[in-house]
Protein backbone atom coordinates (compact mmCIF):
# COMPACT_ATOMS: atom_id res chain seq x y z
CA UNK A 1 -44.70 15.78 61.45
CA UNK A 2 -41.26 14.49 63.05
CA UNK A 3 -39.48 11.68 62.58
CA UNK A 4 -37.93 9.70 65.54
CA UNK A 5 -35.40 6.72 65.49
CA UNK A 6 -36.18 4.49 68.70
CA UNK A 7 -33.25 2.42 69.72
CA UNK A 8 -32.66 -1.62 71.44
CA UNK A 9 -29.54 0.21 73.15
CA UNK A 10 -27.89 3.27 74.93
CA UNK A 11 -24.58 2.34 72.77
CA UNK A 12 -26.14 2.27 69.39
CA UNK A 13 -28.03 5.29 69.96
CA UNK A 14 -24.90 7.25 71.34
CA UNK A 15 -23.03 6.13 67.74
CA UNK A 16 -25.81 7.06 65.48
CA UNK A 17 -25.99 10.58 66.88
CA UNK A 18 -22.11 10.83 66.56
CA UNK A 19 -22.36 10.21 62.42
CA UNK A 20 -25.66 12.51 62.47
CA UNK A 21 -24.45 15.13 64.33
CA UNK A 22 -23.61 18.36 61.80
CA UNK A 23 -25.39 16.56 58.71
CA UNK A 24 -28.97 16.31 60.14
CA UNK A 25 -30.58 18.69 62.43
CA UNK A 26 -31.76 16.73 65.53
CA UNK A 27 -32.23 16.40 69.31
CA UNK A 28 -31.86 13.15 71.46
CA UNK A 29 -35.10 12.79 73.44
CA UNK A 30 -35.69 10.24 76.25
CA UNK A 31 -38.23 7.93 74.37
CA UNK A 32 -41.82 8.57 74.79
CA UNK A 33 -43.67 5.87 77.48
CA UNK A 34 -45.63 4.66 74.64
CA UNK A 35 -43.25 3.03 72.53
CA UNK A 36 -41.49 0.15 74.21
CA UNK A 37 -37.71 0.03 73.85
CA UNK A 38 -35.03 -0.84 75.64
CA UNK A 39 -33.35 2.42 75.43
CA UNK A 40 -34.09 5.22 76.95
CA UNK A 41 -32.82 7.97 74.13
CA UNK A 42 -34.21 8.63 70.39
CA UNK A 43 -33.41 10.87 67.92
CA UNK A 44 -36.25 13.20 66.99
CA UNK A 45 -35.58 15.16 63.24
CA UNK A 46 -37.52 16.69 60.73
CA UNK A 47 -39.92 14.67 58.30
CA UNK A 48 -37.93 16.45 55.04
CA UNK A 49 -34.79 14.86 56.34
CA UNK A 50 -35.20 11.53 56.00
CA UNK A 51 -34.05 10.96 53.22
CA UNK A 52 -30.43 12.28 53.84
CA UNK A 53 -30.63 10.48 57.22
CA UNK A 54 -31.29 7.10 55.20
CA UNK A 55 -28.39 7.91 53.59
CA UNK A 56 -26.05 8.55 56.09
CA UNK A 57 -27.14 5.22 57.69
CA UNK A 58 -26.24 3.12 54.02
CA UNK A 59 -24.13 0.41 55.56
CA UNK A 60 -25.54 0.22 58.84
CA UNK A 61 -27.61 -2.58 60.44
CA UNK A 62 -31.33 -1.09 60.78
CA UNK A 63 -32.65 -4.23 62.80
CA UNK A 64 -32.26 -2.89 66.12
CA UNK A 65 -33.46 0.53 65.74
CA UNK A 66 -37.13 1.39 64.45
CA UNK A 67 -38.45 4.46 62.48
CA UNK A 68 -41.64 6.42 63.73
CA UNK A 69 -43.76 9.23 62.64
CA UNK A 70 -44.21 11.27 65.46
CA UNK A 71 -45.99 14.66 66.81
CA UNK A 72 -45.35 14.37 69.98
CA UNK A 73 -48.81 13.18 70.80
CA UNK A 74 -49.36 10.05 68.57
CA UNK A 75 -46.27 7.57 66.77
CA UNK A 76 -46.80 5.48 64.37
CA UNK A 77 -43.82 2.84 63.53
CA UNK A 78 -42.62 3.01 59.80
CA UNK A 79 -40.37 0.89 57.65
CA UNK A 80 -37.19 1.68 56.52
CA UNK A 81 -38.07 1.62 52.99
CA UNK A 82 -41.06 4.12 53.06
């Protein structure tokens, strides 16, 4: 199963794929209808990657972006901390 980060805005998402980008293998995906956001991007990466993500995040402000599982049939939101 994937991961995907769902974002509140186009600007936030742009700057989180700049510090992922070379560390984490990833795409940017327009966000799936089911999941309400105001953005239209998310970054989709593998499940065994999380943890490295979570640390390249350390610092940041996690309120306005959410964590999902995701297969790209069903997602199902996750906290931070899992």
């Amino acid at each position: 199963m994937k991961r995907l980060i769902v974002f509140e805005s186009t600007h936030r998402a742009i700057k989180l794929e700049r510090m992922l980008l070379n560390q984490v293998e990833m795409d940017m995906i327009p966000t799936p209808r089911a999941i309400g956001a105001s953005c239209g991007l998310s970054i989709l990466f593998e499940e065994q990657d999380v943890e490295k993500v979570k640390a390249i995040l350390e610092g940041e402000s996690l309120e306005d972006i959410r964590l999902f599982r995701y297969d790209y049939k069903n997602a199902v939101e996750i906290s931070w901390e899992e």
